[in-house]
N, C-alpha and C. Protein backbone atom coordinates (compact mmCIF):
# COMPACT_ATOMS: atom_id res chain seq x y z
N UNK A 1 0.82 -1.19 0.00
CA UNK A 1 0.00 0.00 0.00
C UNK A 1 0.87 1.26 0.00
N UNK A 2 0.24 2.30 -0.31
CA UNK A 2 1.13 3.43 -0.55
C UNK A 2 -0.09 4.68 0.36
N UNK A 3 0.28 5.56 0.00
CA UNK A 3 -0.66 6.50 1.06
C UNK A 3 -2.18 6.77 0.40
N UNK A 4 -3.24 7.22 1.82
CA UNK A 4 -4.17 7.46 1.15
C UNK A 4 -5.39 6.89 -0.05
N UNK A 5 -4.85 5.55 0.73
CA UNK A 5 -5.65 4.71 0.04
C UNK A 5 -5.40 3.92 -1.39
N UNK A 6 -3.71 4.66 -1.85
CA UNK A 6 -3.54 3.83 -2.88
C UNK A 6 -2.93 2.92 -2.95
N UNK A 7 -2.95 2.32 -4.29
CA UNK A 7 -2.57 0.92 -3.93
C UNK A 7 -1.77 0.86 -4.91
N UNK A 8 -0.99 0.17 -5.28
CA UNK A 8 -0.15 -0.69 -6.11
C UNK A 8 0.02 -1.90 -6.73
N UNK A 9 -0.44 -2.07 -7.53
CA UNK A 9 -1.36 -3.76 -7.18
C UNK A 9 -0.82 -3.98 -9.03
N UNK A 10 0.11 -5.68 -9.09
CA UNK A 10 0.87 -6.32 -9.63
C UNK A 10 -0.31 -7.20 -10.35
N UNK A 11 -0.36 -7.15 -11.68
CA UNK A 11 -1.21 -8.35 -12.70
C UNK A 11 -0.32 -8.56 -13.71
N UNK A 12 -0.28 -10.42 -13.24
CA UNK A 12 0.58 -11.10 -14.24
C UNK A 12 -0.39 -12.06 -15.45
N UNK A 13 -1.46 -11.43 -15.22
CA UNK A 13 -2.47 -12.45 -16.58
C UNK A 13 -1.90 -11.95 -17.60
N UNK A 14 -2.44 -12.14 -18.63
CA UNK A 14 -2.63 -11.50 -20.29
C UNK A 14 -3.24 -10.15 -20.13
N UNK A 15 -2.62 -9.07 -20.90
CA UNK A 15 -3.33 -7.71 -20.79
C UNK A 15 -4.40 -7.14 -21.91
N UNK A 16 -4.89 -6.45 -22.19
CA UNK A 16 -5.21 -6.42 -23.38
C UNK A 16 -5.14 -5.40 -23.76
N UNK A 17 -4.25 -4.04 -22.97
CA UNK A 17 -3.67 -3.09 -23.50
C UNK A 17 -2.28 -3.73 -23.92
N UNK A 18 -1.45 -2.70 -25.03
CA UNK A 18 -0.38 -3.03 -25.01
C UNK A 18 0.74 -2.15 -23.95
N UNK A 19 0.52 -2.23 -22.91
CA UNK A 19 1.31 -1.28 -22.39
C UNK A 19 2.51 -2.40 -21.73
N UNK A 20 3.90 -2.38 -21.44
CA UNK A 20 4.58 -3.16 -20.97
C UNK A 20 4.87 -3.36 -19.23
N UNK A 21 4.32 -2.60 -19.02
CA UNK A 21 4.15 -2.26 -16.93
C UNK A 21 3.15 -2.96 -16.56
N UNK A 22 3.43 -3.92 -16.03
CA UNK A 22 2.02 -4.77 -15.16
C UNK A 22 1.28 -4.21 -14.01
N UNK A 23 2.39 -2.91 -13.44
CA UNK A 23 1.94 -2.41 -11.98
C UNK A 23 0.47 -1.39 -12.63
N UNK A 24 -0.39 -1.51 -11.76
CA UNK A 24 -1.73 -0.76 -11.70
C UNK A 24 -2.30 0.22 -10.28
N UNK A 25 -2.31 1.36 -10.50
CA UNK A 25 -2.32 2.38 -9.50
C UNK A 25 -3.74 2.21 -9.21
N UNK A 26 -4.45 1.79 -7.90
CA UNK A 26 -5.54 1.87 -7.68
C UNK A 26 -5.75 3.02 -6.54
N UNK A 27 -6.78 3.50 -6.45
CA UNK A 27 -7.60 4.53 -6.00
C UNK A 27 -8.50 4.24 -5.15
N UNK A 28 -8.58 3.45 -4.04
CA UNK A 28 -10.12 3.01 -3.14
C UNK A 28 -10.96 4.33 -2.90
N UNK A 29 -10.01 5.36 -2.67
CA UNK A 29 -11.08 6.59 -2.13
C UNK A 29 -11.72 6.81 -2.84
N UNK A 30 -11.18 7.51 -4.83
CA UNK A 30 -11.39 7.92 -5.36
C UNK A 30 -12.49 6.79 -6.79
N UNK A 31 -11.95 5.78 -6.35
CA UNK A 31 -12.83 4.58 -7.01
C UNK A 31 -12.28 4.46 -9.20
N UNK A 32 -10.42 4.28 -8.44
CA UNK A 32 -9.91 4.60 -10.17
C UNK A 32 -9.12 3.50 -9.83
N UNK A 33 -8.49 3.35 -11.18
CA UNK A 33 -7.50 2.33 -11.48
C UNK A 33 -6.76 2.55 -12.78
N UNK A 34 -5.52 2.80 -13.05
CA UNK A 34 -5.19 3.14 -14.07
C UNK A 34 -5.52 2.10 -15.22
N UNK A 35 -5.95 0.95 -14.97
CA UNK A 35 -6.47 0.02 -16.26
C UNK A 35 -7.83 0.67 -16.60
N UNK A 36 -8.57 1.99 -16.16
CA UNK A 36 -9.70 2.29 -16.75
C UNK A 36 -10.66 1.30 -16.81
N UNK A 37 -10.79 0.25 -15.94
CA UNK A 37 -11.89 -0.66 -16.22
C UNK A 37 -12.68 -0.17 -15.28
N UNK A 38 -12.65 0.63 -14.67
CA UNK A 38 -12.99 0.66 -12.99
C UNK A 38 -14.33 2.07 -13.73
N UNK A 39 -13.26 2.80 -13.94
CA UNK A 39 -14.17 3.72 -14.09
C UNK A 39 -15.08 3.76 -15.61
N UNK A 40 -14.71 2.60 -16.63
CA UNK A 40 -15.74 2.67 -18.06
C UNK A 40 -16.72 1.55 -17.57
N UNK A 41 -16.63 1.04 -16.26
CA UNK A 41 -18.00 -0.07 -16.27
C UNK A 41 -18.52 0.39 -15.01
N UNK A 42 -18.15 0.87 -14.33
CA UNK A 42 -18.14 1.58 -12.81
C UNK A 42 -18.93 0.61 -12.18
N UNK A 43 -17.62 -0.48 -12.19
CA UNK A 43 -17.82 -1.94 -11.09
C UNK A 43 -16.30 -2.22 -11.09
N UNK A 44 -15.73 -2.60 -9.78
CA UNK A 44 -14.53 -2.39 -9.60
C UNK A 44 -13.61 -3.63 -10.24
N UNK A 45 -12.12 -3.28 -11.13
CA UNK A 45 -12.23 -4.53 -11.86
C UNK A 45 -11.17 -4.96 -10.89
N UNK A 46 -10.04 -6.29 -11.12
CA UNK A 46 -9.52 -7.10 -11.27
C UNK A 46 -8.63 -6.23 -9.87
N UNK A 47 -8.12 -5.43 -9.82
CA UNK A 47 -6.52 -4.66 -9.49
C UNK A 47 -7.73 -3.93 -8.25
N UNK A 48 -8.62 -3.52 -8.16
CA UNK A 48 -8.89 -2.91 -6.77
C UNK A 48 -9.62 -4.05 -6.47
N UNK A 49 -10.15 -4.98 -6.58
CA UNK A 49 -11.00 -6.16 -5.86
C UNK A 49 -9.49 -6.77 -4.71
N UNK A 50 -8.39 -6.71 -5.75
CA UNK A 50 -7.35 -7.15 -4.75
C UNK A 50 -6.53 -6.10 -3.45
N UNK A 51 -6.84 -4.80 -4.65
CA UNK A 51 -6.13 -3.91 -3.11
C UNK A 51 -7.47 -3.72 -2.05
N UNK A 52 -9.00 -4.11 -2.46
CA UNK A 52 -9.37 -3.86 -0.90
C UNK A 52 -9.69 -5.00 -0.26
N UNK A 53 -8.88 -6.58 -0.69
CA UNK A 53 -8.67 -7.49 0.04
C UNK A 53 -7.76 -7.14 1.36
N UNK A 54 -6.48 -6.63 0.21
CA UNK A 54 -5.29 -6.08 1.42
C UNK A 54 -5.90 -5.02 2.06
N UNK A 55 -6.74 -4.10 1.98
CA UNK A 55 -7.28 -3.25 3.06
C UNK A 55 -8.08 -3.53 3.77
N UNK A 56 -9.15 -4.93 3.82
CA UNK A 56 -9.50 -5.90 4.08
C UNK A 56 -11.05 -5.19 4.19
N UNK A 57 -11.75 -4.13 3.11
CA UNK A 57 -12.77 -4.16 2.99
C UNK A 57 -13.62 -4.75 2.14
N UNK A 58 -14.76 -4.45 2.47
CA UNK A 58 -16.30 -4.86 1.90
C UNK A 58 -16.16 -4.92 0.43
N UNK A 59 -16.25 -5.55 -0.67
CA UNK A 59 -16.26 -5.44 -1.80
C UNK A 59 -17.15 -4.28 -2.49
N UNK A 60 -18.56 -5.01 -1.73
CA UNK A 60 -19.54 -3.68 -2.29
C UNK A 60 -19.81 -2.82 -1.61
N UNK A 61 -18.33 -1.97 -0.83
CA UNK A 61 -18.43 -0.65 -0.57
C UNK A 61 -17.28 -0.32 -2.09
N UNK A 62 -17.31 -0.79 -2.84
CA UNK A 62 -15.94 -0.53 -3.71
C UNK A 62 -17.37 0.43 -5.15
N UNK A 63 -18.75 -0.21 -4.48
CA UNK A 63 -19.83 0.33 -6.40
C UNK A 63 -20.78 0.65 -5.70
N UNK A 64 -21.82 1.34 -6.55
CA UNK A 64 -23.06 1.86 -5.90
C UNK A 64 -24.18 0.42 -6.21
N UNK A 65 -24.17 0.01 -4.81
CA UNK A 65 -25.14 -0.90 -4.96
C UNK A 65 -26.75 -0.53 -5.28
N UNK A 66 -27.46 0.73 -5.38
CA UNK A 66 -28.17 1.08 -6.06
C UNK A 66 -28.21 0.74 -7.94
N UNK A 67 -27.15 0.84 -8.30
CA UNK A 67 -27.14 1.60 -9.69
C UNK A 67 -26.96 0.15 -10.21
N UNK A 68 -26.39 -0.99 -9.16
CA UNK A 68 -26.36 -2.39 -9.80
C UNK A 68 -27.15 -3.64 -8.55
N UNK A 69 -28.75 -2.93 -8.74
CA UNK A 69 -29.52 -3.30 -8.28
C UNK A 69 -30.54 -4.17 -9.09
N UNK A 70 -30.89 -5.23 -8.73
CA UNK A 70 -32.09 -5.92 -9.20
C UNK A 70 -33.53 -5.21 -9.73
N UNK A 71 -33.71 -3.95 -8.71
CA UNK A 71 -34.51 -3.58 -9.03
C UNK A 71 -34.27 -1.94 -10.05
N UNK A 72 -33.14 -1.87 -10.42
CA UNK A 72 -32.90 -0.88 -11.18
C UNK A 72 -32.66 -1.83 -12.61
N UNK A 73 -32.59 -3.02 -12.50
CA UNK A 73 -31.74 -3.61 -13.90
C UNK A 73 -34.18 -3.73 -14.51
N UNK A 74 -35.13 -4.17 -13.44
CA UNK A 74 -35.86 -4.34 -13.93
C UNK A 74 -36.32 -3.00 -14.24
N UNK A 75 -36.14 -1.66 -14.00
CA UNK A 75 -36.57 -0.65 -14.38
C UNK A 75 -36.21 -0.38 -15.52
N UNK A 76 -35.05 -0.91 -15.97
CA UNK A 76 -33.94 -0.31 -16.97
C UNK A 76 -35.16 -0.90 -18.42
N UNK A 77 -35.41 -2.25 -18.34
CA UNK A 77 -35.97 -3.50 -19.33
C UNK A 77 -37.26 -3.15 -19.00
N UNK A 78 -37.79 -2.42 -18.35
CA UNK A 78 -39.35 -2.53 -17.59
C UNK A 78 -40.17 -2.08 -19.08
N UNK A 79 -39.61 -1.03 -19.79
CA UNK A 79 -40.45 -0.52 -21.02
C UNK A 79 -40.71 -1.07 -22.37
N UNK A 80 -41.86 -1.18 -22.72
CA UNK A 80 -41.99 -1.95 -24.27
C UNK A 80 -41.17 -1.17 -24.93
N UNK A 81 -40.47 -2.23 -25.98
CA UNK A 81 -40.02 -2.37 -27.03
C UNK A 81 -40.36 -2.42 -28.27
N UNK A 82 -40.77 -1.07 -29.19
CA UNK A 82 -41.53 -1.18 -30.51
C UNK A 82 -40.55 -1.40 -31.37
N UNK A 83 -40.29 -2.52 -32.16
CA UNK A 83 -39.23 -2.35 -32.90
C UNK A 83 -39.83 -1.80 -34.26
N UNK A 84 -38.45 -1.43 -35.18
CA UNK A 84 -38.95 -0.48 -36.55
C UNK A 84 -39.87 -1.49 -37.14
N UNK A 85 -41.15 -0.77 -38.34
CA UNK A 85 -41.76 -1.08 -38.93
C UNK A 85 -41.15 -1.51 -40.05
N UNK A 86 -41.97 -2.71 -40.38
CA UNK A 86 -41.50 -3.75 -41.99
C UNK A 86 -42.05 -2.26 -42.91
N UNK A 87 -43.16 -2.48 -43.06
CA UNK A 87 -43.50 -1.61 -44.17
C UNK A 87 -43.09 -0.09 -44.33
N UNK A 88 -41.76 0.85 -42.79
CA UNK A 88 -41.73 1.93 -43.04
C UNK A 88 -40.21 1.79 -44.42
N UNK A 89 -40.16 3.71 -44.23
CA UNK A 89 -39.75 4.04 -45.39
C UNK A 89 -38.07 3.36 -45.35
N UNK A 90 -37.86 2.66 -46.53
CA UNK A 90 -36.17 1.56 -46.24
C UNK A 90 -35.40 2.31 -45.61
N UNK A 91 -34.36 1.62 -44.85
CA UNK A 91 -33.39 1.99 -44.98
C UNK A 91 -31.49 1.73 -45.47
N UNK A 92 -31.74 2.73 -46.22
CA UNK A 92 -30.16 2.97 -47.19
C UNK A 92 -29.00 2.82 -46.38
N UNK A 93 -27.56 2.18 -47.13
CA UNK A 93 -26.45 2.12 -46.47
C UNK A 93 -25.77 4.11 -46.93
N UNK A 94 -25.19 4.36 -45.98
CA UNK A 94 -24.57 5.39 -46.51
C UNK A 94 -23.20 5.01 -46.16
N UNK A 95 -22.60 4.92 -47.68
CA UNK A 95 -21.29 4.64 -47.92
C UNK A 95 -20.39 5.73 -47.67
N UNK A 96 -20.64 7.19 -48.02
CA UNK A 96 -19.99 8.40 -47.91
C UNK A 96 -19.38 8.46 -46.87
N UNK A 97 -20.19 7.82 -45.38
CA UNK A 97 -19.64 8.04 -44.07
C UNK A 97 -18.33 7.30 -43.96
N UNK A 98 -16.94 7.76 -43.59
CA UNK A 98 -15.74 7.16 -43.16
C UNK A 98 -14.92 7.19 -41.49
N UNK A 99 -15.23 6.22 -41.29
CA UNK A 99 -14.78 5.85 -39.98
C UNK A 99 -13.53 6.28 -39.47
N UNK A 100 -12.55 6.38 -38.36
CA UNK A 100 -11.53 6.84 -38.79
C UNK A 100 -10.26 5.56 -38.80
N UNK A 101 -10.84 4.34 -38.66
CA UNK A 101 -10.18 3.18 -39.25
C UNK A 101 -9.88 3.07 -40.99
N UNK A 102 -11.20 3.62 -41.24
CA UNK A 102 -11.32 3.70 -42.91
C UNK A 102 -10.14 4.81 -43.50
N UNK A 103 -9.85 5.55 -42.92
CA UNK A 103 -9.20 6.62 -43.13
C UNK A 103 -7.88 6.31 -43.12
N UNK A 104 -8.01 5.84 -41.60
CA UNK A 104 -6.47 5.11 -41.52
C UNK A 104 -5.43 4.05 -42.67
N UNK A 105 -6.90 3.27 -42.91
CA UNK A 105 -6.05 2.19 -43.36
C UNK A 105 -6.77 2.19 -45.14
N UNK A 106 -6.72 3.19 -45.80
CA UNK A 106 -7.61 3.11 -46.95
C UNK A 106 -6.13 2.93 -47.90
N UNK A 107 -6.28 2.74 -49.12
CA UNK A 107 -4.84 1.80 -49.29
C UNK A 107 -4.83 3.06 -50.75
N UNK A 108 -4.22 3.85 -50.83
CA UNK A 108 -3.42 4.59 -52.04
C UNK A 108 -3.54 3.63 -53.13
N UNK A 109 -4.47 3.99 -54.31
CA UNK A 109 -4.31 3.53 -55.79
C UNK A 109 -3.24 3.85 -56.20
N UNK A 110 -1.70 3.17 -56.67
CA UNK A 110 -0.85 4.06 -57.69
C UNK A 110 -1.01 3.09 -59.11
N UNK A 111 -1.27 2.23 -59.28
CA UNK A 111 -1.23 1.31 -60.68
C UNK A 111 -0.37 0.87 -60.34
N UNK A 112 1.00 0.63 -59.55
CA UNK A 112 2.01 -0.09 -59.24
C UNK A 112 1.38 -1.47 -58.51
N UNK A 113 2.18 -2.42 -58.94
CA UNK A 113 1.78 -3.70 -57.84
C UNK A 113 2.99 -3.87 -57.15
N UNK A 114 2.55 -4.99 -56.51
CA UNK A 114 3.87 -5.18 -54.98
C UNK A 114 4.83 -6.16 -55.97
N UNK A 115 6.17 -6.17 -55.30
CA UNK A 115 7.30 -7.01 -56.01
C UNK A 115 6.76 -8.00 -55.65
N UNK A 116 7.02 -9.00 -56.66
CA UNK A 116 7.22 -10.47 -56.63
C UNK A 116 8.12 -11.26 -56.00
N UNK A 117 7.92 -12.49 -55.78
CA UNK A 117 9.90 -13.23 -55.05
C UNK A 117 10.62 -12.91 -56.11
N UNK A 118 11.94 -12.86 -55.43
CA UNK A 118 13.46 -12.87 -56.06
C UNK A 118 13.21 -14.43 -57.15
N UNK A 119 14.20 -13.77 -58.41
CA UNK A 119 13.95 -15.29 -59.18
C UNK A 119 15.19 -16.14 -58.53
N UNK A 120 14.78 -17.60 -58.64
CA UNK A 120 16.10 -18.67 -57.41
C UNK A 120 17.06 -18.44 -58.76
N UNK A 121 18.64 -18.57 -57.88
CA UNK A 121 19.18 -18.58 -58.36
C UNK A 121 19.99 -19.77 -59.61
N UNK A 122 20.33 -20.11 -60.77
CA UNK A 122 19.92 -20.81 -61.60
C UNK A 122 21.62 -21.62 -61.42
N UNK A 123 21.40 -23.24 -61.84
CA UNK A 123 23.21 -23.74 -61.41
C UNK A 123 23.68 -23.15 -62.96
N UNK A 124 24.89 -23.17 -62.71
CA UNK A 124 25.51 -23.32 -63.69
C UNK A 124 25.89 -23.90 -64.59
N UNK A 125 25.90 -25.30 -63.93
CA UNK A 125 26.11 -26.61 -64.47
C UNK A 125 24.53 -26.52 -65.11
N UNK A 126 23.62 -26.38 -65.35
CA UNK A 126 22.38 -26.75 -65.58
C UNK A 126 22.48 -25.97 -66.98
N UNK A 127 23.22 -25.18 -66.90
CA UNK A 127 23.11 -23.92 -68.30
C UNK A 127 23.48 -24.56 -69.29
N UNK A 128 24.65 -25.07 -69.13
CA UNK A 128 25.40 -25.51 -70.18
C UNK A 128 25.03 -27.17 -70.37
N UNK A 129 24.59 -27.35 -71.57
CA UNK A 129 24.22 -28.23 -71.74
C UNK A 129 24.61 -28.74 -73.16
N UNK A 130 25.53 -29.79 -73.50
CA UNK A 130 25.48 -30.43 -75.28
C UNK A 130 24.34 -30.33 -75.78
């Protein structure tokens, strides 16, 4: 532990950032973790479940047990669902729109193609022939 509630907390799984530092700065007060899982699902992930073992608290003082409540998940689903009409007006792909993957990786027309293999090199003895 380090001050103020933070933590320091070591993950040797598979990551799925590419970052090369396994150490993860957790936050109990503040309810962070530098893996950002903590705060894009705001349920505490992997790296503070373990630093508030070592602080030896309550798990679910770590999330708002309101907001991941039984009776908030049936409020959430509680409303009909009209899905779109068959017979309304179609709908079109719009190709114009470019993502910024599309952008990234959109491949330059020059009329050039890519090299071919090297031709193998031929014996000598094979050349000459009666």
């Amino acid at each position: 532990p380090c001050a103020n509630g933070l933590y320091m907390v070591r993950y040797l799984g598979p990551t799925r950032l590419k970052i090369p530092d396994s150490w993860r700065h957790v936050s109990l007060v503040d309810w962070e973790c530098t893996c950002q899982d903590w705060q894009d699902q705001q349920f505490p992930c992997l790296h503070a479940i373990h630093a508030s073992e070592l602080e030896q608290r309550r798990i679910d003082s770590l999330y708002d047990t309101k907001q991941n409540s039984i009776e908030n998940y049936l409020a959430c689903y509680s409303t009909a669902f009209t899905p779109w009409p068959v017979d309304a007006s179609s709908i079109t792909l719009d190709t114009s729109l470019k993502t910024p993957l599309d952008l990234f990786y959109t491949e330059e027309v020059t009329g050039r193609r890519k090299p071919g293999p090297r031709p193998k090199k031929k014996n000598k003895e094979a050349e000459v022939l009666p």
